[in-house]
C-alpha atoms as a PDB file:
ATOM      1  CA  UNK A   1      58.522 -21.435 133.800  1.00  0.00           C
ATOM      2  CA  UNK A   2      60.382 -19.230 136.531  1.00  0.00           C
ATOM      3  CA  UNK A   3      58.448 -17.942 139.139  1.00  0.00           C
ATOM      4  CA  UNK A   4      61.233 -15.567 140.483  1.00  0.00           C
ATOM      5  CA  UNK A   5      61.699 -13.789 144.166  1.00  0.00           C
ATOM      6  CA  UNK A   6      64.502 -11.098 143.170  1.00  0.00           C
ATOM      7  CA  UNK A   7      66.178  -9.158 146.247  1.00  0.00           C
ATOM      8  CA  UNK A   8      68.287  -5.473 145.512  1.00  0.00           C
ATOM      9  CA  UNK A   9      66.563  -4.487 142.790  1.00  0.00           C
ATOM     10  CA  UNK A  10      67.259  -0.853 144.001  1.00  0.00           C
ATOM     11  CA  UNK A  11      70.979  -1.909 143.305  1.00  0.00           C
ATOM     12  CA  UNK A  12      72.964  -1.820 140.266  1.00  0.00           C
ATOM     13  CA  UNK A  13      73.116  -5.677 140.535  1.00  0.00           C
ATOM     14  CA  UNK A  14      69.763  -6.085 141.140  1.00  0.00           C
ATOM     15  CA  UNK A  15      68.745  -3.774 138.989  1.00  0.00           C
ATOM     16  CA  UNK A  16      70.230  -5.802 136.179  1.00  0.00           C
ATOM     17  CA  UNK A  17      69.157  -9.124 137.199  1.00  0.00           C
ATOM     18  CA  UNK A  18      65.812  -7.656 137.168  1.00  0.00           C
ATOM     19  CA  UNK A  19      66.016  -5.991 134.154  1.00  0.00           C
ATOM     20  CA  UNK A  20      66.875  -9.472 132.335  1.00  0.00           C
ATOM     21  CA  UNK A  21      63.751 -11.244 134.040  1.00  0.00           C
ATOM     22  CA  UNK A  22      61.359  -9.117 132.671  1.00  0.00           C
ATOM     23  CA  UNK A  23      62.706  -9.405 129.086  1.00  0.00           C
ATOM     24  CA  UNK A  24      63.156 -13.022 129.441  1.00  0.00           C
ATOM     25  CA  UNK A  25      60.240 -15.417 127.764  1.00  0.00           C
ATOM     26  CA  UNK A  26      61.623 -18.067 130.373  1.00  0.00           C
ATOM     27  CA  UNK A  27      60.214 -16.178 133.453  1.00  0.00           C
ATOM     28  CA  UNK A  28      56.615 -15.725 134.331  1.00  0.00           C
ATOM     29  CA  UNK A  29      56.347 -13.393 136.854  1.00  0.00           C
ATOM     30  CA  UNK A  30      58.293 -11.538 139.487  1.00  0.00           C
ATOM     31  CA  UNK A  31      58.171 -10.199 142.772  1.00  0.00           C
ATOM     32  CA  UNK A  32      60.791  -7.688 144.543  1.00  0.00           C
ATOM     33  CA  UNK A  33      61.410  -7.335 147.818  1.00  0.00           C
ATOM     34  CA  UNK A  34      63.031  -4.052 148.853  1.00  0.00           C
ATOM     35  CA  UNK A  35      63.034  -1.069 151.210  1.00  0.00           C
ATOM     36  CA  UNK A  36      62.069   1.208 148.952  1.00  0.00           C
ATOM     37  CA  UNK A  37      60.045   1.479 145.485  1.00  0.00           C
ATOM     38  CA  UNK A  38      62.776   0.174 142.438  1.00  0.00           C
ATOM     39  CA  UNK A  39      60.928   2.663 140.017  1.00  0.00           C
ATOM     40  CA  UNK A  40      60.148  -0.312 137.725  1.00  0.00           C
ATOM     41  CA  UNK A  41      56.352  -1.343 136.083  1.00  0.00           C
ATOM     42  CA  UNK A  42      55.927  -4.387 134.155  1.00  0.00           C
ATOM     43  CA  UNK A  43      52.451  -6.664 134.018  1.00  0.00           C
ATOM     44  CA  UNK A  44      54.724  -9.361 135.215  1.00  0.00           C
ATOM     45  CA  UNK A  45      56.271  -7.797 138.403  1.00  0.00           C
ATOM     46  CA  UNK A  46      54.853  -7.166 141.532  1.00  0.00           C
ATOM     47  CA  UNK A  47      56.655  -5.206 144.712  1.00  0.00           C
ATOM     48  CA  UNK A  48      56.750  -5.637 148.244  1.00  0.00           C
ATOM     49  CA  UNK A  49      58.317  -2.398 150.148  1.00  0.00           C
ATOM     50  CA  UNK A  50      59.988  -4.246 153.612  1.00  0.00           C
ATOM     51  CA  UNK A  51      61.908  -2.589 156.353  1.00  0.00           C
ATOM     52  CA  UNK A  52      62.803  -5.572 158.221  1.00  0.00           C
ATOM     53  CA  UNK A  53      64.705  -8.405 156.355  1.00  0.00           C
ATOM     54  CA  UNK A  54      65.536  -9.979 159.885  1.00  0.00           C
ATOM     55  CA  UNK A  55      61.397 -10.438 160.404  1.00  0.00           C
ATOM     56  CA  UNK A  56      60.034 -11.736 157.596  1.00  0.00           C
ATOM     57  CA  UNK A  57      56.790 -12.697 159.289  1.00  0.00           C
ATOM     58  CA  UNK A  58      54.569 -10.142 158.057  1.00  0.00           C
ATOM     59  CA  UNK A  59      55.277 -10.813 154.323  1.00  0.00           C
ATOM     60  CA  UNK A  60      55.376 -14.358 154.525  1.00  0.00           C
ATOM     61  CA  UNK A  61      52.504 -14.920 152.926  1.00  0.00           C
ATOM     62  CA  UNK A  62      53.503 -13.253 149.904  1.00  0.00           C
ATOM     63  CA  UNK A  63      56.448 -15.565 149.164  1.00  0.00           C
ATOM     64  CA  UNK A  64      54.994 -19.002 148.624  1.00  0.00           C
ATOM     65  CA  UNK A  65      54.698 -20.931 145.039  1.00  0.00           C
ATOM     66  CA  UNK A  66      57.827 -19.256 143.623  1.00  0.00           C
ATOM     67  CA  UNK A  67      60.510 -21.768 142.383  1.00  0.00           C
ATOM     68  CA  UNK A  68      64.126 -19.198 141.877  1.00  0.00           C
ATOM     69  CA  UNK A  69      65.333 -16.342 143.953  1.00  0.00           C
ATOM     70  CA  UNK A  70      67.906 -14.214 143.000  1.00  0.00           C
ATOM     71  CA  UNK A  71      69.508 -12.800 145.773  1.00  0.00           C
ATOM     72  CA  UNK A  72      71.446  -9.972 144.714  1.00  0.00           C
ATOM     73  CA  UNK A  73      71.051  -7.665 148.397  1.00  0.00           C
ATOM     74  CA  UNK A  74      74.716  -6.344 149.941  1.00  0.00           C
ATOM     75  CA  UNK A  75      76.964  -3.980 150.984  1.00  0.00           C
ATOM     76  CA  UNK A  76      80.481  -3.214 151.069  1.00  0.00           C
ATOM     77  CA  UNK A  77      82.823  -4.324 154.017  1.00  0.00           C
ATOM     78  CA  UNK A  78      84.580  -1.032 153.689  1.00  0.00           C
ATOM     79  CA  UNK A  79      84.648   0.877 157.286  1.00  0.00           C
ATOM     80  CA  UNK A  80      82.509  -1.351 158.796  1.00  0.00           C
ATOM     81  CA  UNK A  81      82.772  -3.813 161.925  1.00  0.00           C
ATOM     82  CA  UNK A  82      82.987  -7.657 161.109  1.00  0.00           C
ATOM     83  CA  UNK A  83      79.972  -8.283 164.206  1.00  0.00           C
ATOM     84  CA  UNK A  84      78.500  -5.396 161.701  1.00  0.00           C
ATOM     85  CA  UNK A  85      79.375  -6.706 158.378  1.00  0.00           C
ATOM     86  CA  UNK A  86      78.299 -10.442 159.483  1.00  0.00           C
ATOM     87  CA  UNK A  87      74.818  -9.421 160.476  1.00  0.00           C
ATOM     88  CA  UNK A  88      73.841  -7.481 157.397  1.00  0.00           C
ATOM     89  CA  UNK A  89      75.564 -10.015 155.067  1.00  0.00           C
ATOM     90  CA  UNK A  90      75.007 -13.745 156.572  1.00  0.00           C
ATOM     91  CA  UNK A  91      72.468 -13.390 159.397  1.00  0.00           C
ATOM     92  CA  UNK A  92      70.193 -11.459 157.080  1.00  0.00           C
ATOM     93  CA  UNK A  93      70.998 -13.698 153.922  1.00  0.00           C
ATOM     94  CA  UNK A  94      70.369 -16.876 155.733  1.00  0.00           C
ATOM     95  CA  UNK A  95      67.053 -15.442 157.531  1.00  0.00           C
ATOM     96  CA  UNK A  96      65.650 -15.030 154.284  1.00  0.00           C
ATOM     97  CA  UNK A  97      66.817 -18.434 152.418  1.00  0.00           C
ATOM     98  CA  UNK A  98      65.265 -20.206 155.477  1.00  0.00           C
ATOM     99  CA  UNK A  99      61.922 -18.131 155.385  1.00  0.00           C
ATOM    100  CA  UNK A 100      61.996 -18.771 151.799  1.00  0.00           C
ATOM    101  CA  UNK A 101      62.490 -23.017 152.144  1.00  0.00           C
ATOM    102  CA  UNK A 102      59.521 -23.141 154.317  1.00  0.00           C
ATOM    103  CA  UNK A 103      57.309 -22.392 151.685  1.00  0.00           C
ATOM    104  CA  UNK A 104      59.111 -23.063 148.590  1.00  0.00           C
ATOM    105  CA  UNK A 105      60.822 -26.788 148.691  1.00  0.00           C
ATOM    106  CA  UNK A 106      61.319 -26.849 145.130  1.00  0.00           C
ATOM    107  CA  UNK A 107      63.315 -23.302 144.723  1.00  0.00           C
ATOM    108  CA  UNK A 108      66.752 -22.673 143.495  1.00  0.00           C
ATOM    109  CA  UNK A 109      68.672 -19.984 145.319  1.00  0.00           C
ATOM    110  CA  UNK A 110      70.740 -17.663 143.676  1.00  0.00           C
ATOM    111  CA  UNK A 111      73.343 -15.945 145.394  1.00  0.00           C
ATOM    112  CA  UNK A 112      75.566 -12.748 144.593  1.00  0.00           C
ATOM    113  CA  UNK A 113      78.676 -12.914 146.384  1.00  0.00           C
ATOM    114  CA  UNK A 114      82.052 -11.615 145.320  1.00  0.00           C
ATOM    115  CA  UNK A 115      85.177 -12.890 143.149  1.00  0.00           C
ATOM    116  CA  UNK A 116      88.302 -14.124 145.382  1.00  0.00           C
ATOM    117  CA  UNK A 117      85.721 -15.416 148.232  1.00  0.00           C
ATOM    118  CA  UNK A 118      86.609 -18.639 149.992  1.00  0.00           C
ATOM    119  CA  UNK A 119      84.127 -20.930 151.572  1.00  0.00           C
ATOM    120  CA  UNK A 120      86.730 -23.212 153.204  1.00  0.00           C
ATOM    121  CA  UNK A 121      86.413 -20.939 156.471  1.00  0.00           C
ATOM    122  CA  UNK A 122      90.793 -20.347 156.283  1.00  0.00           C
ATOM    123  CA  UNK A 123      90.573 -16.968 155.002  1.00  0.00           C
ATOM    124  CA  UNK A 124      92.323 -14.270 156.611  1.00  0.00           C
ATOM    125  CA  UNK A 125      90.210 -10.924 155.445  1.00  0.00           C
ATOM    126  CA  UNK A 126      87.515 -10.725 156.724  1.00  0.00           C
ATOM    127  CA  UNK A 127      84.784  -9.573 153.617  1.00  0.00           C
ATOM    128  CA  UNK A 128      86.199 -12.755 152.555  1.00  0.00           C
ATOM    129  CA  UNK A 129      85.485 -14.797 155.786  1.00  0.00           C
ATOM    130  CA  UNK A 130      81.932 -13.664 156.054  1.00  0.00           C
ATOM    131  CA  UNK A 131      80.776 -14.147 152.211  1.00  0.00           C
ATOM    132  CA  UNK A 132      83.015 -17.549 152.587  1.00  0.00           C
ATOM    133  CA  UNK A 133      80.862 -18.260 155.800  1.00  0.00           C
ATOM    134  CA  UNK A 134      77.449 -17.342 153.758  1.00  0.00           C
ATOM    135  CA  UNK A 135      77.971 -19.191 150.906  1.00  0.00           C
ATOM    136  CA  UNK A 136      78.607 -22.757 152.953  1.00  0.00           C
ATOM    137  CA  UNK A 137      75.495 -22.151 154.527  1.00  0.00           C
ATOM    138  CA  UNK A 138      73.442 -21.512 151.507  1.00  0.00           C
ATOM    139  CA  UNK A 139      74.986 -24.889 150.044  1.00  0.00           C
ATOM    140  CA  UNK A 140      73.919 -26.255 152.919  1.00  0.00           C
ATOM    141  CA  UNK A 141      70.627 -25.628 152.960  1.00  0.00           C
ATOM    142  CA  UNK A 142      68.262 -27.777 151.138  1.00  0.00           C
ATOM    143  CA  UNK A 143      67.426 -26.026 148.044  1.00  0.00           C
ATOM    144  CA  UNK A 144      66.103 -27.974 144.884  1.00  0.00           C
ATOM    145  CA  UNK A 145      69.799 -26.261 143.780  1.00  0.00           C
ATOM    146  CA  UNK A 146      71.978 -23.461 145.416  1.00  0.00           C
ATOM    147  CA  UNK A 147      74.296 -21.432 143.432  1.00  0.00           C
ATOM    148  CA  UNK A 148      76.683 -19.498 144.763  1.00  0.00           C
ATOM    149  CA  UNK A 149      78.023 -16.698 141.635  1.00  0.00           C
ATOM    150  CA  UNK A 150      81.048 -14.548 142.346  1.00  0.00           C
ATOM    151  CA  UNK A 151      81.343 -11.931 139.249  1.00  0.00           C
ATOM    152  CA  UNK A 152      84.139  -9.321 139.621  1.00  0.00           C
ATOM    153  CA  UNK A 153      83.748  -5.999 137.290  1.00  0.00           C
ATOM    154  CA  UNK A 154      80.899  -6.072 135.550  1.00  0.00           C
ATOM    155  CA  UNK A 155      80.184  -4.016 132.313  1.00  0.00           C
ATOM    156  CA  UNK A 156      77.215  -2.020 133.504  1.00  0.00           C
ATOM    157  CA  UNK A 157      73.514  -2.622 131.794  1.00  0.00           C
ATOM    158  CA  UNK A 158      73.165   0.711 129.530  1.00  0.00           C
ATOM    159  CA  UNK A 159      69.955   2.819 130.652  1.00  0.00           C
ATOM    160  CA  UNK A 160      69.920   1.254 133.614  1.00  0.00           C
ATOM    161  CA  UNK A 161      70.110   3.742 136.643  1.00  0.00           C
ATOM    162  CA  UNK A 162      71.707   2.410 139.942  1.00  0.00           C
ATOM    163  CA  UNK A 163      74.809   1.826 138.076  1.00  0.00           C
ATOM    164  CA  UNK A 164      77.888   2.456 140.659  1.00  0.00           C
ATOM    165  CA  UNK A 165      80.122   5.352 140.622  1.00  0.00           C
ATOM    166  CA  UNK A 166      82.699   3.814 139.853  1.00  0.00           C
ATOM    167  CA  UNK A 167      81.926   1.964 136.826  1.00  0.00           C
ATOM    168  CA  UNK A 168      81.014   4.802 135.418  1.00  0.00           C
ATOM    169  CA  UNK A 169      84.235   6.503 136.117  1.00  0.00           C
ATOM    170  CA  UNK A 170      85.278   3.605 134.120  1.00  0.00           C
ATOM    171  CA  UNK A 171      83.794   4.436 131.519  1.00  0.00           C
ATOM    172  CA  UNK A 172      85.197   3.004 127.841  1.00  0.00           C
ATOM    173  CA  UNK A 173      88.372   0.918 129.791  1.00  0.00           C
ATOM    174  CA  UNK A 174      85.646  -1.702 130.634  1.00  0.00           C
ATOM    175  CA  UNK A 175      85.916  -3.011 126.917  1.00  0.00           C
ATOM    176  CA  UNK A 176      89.568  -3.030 127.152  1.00  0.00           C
ATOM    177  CA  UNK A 177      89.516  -4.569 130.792  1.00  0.00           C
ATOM    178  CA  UNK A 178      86.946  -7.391 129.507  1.00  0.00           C
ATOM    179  CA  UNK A 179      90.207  -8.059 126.776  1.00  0.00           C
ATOM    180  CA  UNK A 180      93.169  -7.765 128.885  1.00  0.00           C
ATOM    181  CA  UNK A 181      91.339  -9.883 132.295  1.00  0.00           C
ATOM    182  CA  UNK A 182      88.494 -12.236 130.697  1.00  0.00           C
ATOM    183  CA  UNK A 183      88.527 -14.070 133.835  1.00  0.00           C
ATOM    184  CA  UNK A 184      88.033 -11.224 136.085  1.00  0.00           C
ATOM    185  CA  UNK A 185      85.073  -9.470 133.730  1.00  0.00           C
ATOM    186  CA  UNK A 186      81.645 -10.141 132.854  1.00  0.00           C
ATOM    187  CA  UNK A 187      78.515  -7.855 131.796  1.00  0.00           C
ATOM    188  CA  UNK A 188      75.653  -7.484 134.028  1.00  0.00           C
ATOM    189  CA  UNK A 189      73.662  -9.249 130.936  1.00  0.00           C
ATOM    190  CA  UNK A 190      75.190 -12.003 131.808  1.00  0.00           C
ATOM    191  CA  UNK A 191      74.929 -12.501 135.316  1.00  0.00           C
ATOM    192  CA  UNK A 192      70.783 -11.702 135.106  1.00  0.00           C
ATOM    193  CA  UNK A 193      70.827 -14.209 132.075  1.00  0.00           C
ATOM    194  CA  UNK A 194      73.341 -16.850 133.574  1.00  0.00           C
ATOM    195  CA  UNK A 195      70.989 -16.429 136.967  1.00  0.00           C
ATOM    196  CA  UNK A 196      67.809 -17.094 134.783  1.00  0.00           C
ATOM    197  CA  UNK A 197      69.711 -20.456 133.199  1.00  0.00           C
ATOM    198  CA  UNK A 198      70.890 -21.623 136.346  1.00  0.00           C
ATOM    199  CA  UNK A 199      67.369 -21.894 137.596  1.00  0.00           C
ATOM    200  CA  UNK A 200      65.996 -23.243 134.416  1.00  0.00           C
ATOM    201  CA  UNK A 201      68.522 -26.091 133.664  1.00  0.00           C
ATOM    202  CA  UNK A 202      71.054 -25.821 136.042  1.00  0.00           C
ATOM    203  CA  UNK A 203      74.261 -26.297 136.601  1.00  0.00           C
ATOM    204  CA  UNK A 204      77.098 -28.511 137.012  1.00  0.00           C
ATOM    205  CA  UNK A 205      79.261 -26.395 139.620  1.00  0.00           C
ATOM    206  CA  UNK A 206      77.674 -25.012 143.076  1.00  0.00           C
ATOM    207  CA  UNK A 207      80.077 -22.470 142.788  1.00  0.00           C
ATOM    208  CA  UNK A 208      80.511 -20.132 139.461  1.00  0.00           C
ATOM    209  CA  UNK A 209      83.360 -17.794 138.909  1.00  0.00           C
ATOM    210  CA  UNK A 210      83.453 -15.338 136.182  1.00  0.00           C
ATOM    211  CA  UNK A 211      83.813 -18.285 133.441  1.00  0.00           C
ATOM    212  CA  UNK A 212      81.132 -19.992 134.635  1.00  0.00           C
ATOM    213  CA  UNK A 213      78.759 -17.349 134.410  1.00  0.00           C
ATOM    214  CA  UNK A 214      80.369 -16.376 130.930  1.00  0.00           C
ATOM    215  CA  UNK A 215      79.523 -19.863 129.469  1.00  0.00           C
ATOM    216  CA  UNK A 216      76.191 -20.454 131.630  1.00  0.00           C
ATOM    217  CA  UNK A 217      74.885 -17.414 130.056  1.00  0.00           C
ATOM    218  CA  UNK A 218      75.723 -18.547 126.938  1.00  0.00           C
ATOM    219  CA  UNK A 219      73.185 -22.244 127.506  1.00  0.00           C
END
C-alpha cells in the first residue's frame, strides 16, 4: 500500500494528483505539505502548513515511514531571474528529496517537470536548463525509484478548483487538442493515476513523456 508525501496540492497539478490519491484503493494515507490550507478533508489525509521548504527541520519528524512522494510544487520561469528561478525550482526540490531519503530509504520520488525539458545539461533556455539540471539530480539520488514525468496540456480535473486560467480559457478545444497532438496532451486523471502506478509497480523508463504517462496510467 502507498503511503504518499504529496507537495502543491494548492496547485492545479497538485490538486489533481491529490484528488486521485484519495479515491484510489491503492493508497493508504496521505500527507500534504503546503504553505497554506488545500481546503481538502478526507479520513486518509493529513496536512502540514510550512513556510520554509529550504528548512525542513522542524517538520522532519512528520515525514518518516512514507514510501512515494509526489512532487508536484513549481512555478513559471516567466519574468523571473535564472539565480531566481534555480533556487525556487532545484535548490528547493533537491532540499526536500534529500530530507525526505534520510528517513524514507525505500521511497519512490515523483517528479513534475515540464514537456521539451532536457537533462543532458546542452540546453540553451534556460526553464529548460534548470528543470534539465533538477531532474539529473533527482535520478541521481538514491531513491528505491525516481521518476521524472513531463506532461504538456493537461485536460483539467472537473470540480476541481485551482485549475489555471488558461485552461479554462481553453475550454472545449482541449478535446480537439487531445485529437489533433496525442503526444503533447494528457488529462490530469492520468498523471495522479500514472503517479500512483509508478509507485506501485513501476516503471521501465526514468523519464516519462506524455505517452508514457498515457499508457502507465492505463497498468
Amino acid at each position: 500500500m502507498i503511503r504518499a508525501i504529496i507537495t502543491g496540492s494548492t496547485g492545479m497539478v497538485g490538486e489533481g494528483v491529490l484528488h486521485e490519491c484519495l479515491l484510489s484503493s491503492d493508497v493508504e494515507k496521505v500527507i500534504v505539505i503546503n504553505r497554506k490550507p488545500c481546503g481538502v478533508t478526507h479520513p486518509k489525509l493529513k496536512e502540514i502548513i510550512h513556510k520554509d521548504f529550504y528548512n525542513l527541520s522542524s517538520i522532519e519528524g512528520d515525514l518518516t515511514n512514507y514510501n512515494a512522494c509526489f512532487y508536484c510544487l513549481g512555478i513559471t520561469s516567466l519574468r523571473m531571474k535564472e539565480e531566481d528561478y534555480y533556487k525556487l525550482t532545484y535548490t528547493m526540490t533537491v532540499n526536500f528529496a534529500e530530507t525526505l531519503l534520510r528517513y524514507n530509504k525505500e521511497m519512490t520520488f515523483c517528479y513534475i517537470s515540464g514537456a521539451g525539458t532536457d537533462n543532458t545539461g546542452k540546453a540553451k533556455n534556460m526553464w529548460i536548463r534548470v528543470k534539465g539540471a533538477t531532474e539529473a539530480k533527482l535520478l541521481s539520488l538514491p531513491f528505491k525509484r525516481a521518476y521524472m514525468f513531463r506532461p504538456g496540456l493537461m485536460k483539467p480535473t472537473k470540480g476541481l478548483k485551482n485549475t489555471l486560467t488558461i485552461y479554462k480559457m481553453l475550454g472545449l478545444l482541449i478535446p480537439v487538442l487531445c485529437f489533433l497532438f496525442p503526444k503533447f496532451v494528457c488529462t490530469l486523471k492520468e498523471v495522479g493515476i500514472a503517479m500512483i502506478n509508478a509507485a506501485n509497480k513501476g516503471y521501465e523508463k526514468s523519464v516519462l513523456e506524455v505517452k508514457d504517462i498515457v499508457l502507465l496510467a492505463k497498468k
